[in-house]
PDB file of N, CA and C in Angstrom:
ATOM      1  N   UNK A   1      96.526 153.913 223.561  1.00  0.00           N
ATOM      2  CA  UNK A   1      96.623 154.933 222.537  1.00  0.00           C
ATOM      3  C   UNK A   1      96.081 154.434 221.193  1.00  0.00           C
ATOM      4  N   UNK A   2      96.650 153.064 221.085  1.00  0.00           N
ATOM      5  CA  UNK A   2      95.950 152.333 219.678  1.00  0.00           C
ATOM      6  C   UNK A   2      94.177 152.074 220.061  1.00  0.00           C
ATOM      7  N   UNK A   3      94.028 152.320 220.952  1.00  0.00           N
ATOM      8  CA  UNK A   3      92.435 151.653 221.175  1.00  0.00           C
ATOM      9  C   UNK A   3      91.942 153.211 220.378  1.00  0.00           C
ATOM     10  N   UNK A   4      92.212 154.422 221.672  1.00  0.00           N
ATOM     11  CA  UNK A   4      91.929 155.513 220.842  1.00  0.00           C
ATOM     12  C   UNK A   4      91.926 156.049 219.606  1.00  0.00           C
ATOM     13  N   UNK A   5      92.571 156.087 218.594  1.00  0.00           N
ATOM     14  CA  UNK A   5      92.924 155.997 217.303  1.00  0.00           C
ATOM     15  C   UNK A   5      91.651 155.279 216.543  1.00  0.00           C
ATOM     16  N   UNK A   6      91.887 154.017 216.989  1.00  0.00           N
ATOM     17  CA  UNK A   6      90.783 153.302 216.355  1.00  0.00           C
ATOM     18  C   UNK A   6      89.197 153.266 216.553  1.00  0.00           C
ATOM     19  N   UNK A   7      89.190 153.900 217.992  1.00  0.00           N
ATOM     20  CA  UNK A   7      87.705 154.560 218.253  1.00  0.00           C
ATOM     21  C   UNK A   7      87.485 156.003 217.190  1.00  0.00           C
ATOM     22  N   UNK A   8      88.045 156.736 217.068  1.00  0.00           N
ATOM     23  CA  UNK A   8      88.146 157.801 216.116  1.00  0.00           C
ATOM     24  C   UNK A   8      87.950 157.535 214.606  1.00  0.00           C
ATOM     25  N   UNK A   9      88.696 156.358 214.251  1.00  0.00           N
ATOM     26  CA  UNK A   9      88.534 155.644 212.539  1.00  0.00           C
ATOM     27  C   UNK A   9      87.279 155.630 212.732  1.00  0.00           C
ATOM     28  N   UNK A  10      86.634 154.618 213.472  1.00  0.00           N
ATOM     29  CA  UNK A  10      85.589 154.004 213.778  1.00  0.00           C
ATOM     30  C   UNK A  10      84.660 154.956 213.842  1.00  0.00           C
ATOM     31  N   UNK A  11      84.794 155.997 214.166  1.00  0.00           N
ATOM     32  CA  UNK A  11      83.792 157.061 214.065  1.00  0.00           C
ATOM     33  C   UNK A  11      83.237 157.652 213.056  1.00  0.00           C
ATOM     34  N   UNK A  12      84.229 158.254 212.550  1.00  0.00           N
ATOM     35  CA  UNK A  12      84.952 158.984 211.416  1.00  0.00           C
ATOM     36  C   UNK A  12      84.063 157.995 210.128  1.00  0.00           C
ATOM     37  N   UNK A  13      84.377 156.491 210.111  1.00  0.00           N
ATOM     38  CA  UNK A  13      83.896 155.798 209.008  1.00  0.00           C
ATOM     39  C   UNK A  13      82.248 156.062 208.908  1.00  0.00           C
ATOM     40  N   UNK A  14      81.638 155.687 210.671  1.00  0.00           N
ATOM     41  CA  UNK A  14      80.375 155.604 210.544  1.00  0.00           C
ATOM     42  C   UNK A  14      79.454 156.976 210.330  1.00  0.00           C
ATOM     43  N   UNK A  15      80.150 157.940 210.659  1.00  0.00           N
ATOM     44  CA  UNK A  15      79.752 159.209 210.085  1.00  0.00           C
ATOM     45  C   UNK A  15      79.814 159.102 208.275  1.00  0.00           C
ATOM     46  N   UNK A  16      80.673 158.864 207.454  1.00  0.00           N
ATOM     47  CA  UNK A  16      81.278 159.066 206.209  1.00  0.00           C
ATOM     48  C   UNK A  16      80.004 157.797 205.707  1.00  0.00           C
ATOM     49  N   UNK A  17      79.753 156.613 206.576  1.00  0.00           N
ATOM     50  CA  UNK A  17      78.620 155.988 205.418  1.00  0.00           C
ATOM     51  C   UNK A  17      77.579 155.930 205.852  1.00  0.00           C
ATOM     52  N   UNK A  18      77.103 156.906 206.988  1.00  0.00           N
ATOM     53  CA  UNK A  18      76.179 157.790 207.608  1.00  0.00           C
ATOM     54  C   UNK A  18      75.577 158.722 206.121  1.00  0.00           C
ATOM     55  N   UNK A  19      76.589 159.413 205.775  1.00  0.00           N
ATOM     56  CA  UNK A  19      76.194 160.437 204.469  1.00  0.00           C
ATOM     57  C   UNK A  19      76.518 159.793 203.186  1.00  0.00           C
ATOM     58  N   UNK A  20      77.176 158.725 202.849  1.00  0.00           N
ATOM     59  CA  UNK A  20      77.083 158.249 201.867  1.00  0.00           C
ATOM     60  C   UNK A  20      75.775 157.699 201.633  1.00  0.00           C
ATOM     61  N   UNK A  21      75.106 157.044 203.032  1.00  0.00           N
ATOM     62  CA  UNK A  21      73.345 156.274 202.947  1.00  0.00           C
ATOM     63  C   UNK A  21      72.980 157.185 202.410  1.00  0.00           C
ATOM     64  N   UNK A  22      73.008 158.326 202.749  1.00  0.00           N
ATOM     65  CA  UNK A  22      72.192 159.508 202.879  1.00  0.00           C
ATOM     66  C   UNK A  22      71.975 159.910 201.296  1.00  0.00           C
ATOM     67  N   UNK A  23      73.088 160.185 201.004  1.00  0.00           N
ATOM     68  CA  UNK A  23      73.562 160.876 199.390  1.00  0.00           C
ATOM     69  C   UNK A  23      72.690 159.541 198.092  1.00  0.00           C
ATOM     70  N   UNK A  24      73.180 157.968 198.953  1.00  0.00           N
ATOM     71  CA  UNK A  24      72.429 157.421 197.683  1.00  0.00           C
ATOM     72  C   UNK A  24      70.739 157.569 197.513  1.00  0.00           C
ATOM     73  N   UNK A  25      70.670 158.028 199.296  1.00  0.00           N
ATOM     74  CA  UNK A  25      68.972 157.766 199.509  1.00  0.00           C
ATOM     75  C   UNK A  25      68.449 158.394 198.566  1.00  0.00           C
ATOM     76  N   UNK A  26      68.863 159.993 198.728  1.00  0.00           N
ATOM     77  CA  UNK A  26      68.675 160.624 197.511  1.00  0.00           C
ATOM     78  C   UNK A  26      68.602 160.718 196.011  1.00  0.00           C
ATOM     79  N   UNK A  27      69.809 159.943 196.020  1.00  0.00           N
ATOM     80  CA  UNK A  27      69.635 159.555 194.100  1.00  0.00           C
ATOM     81  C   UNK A  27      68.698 158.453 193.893  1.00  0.00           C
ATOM     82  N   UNK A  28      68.004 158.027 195.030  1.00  0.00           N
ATOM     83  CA  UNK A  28      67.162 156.447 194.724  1.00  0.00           C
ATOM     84  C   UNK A  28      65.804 157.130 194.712  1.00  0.00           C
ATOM     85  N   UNK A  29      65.278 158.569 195.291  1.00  0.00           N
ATOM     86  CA  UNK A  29      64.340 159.322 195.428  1.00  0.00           C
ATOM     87  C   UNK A  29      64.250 160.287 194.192  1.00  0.00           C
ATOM     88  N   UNK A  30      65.347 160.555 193.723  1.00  0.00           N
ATOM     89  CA  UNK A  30      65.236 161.405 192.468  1.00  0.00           C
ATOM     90  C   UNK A  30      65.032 160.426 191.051  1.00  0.00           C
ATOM     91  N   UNK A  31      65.275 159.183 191.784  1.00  0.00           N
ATOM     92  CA  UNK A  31      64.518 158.147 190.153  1.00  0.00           C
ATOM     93  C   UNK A  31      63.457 157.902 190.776  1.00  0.00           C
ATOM     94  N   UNK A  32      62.920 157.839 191.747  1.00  0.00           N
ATOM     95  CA  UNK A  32      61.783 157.015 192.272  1.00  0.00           C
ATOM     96  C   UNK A  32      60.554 158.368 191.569  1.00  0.00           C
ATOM     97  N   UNK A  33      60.918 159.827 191.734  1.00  0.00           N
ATOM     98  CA  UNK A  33      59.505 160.384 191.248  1.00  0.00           C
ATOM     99  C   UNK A  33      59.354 160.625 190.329  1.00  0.00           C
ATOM    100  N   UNK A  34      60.191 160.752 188.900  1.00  0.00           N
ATOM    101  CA  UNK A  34      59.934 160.681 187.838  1.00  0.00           C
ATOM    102  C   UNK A  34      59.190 159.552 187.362  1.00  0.00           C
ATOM    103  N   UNK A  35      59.163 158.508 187.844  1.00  0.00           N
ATOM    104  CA  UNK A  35      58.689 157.113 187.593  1.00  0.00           C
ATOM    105  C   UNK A  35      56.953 157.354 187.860  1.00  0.00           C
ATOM    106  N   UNK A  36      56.882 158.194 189.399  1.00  0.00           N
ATOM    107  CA  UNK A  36      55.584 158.134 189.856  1.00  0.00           C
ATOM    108  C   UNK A  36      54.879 158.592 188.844  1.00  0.00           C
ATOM    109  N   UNK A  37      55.809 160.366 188.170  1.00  0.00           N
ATOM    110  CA  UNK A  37      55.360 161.083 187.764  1.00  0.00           C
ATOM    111  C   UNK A  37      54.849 160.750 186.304  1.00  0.00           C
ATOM    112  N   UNK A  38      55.913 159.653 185.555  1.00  0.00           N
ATOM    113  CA  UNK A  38      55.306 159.276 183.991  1.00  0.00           C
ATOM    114  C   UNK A  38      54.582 158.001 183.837  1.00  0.00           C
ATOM    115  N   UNK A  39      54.578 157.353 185.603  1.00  0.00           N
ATOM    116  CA  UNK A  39      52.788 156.723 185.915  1.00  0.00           C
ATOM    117  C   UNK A  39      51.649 157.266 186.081  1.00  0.00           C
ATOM    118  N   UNK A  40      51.691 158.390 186.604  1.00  0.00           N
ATOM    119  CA  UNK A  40      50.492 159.026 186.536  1.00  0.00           C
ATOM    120  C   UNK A  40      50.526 159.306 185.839  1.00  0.00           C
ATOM    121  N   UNK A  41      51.126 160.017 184.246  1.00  0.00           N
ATOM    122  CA  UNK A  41      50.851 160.507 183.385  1.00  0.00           C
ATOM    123  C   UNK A  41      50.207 159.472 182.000  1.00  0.00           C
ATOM    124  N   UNK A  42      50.856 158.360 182.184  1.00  0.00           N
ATOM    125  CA  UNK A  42      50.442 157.222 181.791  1.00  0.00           C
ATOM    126  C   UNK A  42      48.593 156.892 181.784  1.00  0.00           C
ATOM    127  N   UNK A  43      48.250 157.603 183.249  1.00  0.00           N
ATOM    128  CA  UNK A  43      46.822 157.026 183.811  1.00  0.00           C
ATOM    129  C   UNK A  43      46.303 157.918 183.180  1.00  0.00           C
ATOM    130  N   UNK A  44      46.664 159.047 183.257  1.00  0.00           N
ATOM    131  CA  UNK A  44      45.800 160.201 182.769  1.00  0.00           C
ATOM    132  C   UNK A  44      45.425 160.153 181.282  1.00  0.00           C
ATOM    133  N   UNK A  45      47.086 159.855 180.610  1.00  0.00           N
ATOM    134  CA  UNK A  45      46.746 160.097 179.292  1.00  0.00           C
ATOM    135  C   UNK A  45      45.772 158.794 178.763  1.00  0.00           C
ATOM    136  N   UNK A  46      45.701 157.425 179.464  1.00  0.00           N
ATOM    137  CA  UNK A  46      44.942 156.417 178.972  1.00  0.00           C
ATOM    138  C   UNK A  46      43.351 156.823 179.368  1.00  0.00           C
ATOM    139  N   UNK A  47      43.297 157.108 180.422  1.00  0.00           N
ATOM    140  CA  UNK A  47      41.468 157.864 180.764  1.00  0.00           C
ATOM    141  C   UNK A  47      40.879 158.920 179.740  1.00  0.00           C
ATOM    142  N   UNK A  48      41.730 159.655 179.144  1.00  0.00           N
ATOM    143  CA  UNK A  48      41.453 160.995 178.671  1.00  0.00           C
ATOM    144  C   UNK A  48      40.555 160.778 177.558  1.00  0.00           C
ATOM    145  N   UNK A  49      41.392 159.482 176.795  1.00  0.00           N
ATOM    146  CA  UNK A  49      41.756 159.307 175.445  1.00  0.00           C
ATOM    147  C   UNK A  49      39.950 158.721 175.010  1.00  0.00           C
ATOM    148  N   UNK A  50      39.301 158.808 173.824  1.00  0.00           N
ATOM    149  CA  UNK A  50      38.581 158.337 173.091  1.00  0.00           C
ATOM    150  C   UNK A  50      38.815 157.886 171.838  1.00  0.00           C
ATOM    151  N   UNK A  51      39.995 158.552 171.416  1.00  0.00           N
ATOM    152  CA  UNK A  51      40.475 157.349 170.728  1.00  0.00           C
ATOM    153  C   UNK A  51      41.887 156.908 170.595  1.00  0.00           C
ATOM    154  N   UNK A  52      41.899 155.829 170.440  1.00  0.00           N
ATOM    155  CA  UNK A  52      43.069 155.146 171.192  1.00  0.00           C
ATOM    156  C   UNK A  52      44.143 155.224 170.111  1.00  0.00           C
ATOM    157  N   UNK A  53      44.056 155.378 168.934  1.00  0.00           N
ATOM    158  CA  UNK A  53      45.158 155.887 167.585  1.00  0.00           C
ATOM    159  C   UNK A  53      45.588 157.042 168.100  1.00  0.00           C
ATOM    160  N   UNK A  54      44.652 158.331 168.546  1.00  0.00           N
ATOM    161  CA  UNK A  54      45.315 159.730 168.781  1.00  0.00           C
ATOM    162  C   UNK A  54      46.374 159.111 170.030  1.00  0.00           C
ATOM    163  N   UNK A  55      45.972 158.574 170.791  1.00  0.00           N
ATOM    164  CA  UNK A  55      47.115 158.814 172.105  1.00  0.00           C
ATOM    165  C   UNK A  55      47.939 157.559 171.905  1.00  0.00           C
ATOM    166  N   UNK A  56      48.264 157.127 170.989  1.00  0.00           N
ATOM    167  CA  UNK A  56      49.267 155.946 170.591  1.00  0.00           C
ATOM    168  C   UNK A  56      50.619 156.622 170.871  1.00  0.00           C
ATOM    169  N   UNK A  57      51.091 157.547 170.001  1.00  0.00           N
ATOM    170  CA  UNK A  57      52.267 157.597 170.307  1.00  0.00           C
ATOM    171  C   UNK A  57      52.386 158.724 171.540  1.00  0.00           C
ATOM    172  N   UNK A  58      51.705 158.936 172.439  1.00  0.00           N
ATOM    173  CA  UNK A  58      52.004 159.610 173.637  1.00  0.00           C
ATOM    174  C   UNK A  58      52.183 158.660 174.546  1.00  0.00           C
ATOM    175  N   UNK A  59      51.835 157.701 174.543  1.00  0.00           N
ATOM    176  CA  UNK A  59      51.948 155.986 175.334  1.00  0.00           C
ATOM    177  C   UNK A  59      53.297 156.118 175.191  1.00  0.00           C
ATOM    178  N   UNK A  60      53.360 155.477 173.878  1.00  0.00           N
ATOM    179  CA  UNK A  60      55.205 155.290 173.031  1.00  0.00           C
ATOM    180  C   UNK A  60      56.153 156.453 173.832  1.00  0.00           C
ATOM    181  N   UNK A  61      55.856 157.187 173.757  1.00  0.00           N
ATOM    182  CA  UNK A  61      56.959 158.174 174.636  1.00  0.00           C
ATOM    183  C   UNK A  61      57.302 158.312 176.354  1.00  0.00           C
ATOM    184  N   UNK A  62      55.712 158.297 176.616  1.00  0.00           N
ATOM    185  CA  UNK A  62      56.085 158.330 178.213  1.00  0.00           C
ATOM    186  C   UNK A  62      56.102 156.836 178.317  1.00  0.00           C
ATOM    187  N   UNK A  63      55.520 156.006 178.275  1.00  0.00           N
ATOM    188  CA  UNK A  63      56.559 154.608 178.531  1.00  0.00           C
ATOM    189  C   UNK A  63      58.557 154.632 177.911  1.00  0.00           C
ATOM    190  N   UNK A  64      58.761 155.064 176.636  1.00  0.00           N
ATOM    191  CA  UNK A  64      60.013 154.821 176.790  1.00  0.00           C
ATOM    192  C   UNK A  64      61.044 155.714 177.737  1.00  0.00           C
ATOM    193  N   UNK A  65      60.173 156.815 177.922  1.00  0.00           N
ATOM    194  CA  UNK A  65      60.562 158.009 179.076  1.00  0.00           C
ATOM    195  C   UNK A  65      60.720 156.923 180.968  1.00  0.00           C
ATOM    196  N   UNK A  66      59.898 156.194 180.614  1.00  0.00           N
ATOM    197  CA  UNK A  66      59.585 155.467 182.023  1.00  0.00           C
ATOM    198  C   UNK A  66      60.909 154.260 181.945  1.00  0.00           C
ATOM    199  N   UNK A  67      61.133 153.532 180.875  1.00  0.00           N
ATOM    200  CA  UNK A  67      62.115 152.668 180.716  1.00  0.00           C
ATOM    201  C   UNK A  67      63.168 152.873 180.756  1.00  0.00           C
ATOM    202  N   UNK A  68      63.428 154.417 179.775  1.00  0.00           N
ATOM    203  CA  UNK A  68      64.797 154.638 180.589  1.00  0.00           C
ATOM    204  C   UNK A  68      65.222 155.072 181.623  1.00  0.00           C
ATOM    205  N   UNK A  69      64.431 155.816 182.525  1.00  0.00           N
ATOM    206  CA  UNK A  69      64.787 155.895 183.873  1.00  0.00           C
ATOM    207  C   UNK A  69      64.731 154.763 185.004  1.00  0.00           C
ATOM    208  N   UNK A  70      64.080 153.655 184.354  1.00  0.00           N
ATOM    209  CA  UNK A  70      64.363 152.408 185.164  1.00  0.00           C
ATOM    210  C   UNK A  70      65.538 151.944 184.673  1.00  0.00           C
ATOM    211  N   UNK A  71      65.753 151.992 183.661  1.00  0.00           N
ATOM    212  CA  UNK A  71      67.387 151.109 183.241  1.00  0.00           C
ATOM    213  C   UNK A  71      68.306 152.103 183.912  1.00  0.00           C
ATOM    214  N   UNK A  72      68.056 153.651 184.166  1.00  0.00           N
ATOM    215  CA  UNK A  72      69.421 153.835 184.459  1.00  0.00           C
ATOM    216  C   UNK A  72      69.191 153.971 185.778  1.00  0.00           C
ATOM    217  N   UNK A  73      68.565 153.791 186.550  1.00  0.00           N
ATOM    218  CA  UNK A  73      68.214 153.464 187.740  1.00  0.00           C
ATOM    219  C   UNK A  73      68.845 151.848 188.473  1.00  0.00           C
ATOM    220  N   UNK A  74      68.606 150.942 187.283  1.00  0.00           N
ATOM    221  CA  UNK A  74      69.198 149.579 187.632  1.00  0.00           C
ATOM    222  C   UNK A  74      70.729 149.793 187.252  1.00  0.00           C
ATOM    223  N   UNK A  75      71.314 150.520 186.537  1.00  0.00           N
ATOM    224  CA  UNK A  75      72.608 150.463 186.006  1.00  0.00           C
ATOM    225  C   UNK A  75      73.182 151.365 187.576  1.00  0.00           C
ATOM    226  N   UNK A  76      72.690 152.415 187.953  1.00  0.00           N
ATOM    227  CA  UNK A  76      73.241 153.083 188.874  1.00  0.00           C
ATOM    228  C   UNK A  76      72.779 152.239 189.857  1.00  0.00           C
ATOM    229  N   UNK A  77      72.404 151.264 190.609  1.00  0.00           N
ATOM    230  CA  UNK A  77      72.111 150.467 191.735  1.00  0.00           C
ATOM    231  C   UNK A  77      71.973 151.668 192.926  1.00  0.00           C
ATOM    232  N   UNK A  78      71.050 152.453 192.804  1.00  0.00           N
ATOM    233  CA  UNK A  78      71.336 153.272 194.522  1.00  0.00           C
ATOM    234  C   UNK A  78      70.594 152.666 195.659  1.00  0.00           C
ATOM    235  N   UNK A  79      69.934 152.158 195.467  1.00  0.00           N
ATOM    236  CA  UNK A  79      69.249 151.186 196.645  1.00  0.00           C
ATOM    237  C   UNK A  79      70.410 150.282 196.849  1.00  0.00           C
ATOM    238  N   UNK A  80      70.975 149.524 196.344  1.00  0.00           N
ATOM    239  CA  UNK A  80      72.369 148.790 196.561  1.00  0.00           C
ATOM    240  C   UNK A  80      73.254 149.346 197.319  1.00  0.00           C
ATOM    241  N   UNK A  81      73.596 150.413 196.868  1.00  0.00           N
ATOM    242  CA  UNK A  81      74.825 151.237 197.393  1.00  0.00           C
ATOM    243  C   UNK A  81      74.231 152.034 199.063  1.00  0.00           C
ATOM    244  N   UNK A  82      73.536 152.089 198.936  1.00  0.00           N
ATOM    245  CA  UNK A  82      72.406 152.729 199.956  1.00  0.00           C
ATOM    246  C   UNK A  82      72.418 151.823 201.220  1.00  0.00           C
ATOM    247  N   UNK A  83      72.261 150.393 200.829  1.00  0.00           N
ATOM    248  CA  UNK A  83      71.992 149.305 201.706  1.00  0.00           C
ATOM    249  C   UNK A  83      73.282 148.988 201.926  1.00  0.00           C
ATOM    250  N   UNK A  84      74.179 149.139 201.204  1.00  0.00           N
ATOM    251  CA  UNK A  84      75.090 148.786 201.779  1.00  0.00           C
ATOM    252  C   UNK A  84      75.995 149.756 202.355  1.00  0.00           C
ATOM    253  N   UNK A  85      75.998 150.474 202.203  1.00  0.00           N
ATOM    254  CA  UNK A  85      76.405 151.941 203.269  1.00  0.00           C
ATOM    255  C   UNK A  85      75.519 151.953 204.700  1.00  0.00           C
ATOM    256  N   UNK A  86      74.482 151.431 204.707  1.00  0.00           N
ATOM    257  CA  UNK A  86      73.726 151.732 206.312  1.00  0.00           C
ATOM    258  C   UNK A  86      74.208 150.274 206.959  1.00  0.00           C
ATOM    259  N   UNK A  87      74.411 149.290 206.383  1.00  0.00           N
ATOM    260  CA  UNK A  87      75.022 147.817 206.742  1.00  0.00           C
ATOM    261  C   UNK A  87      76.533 148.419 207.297  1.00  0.00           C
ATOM    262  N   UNK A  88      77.590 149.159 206.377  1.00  0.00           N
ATOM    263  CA  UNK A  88      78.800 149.636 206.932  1.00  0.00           C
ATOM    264  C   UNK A  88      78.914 151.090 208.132  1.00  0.00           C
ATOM    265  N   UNK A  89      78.042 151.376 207.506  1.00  0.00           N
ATOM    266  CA  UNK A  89      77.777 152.301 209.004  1.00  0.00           C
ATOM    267  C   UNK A  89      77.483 151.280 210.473  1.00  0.00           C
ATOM    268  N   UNK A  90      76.150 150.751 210.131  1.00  0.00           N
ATOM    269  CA  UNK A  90      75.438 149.920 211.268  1.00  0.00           C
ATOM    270  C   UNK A  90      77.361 148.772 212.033  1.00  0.00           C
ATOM    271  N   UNK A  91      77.916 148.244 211.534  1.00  0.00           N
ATOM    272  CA  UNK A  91      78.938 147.602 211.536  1.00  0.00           C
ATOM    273  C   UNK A  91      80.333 148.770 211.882  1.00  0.00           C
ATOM    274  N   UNK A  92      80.887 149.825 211.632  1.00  0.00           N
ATOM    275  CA  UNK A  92      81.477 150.193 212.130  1.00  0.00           C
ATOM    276  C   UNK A  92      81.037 151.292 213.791  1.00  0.00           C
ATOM    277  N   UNK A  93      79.525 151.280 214.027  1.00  0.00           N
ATOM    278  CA  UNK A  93      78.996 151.235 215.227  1.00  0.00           C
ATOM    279  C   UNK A  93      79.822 150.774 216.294  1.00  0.00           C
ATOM    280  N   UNK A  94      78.908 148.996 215.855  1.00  0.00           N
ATOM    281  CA  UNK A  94      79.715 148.214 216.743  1.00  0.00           C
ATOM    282  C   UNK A  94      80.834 147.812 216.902  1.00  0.00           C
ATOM    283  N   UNK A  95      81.840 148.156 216.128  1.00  0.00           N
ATOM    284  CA  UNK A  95      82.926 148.063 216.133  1.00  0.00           C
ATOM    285  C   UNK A  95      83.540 148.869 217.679  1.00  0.00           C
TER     286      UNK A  95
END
């Protein structure tokens, strides 16, 4: 009866960090394209430019636009939390 029980936890967990992977994958994808997006904008606005005073402070912005979504990207760790949710899933498997 205790084996049963604990096949059920065991389930129950690997489902729960089944969707927790899932949920951080997501928040690690919703910083990942803003990043793409104010790199490419980065490329564009440096090609465009002829002179390099006019697009000075459009640099200044989408780079600090780019920095802070990496800092709060490193402050929120979702690749961390991510990896380690498919490690506790993968582990209550074999359990």
């Amino acid at each position: 009866m205790n084996k049963d029980k604990l096949l059920d936890k065991c389930e129950a967990m690997t489902f729960l960090c089944t969707k927790a992977c899932t949920h951080w994958n997501m928040v690690k994808f919703c910083f990942n394209i803003p990043l793409v997006l104010t790199s490419s904008a980065m490329c564009i606005i440096n090609s465009i430019s002829e002179d390099a005073n006019r697009m000075k402070i459009p640099n200044i912005v989408v780079n600090a636009i780019s920095v802070s979504i990496m800092s709060l990207n490193n402050s929120v760790k979702a690749s961390e939390k991510s990896e380690c949710f498919k490690r506790l899933s993968q582990q209550f498997m074999i359990l």
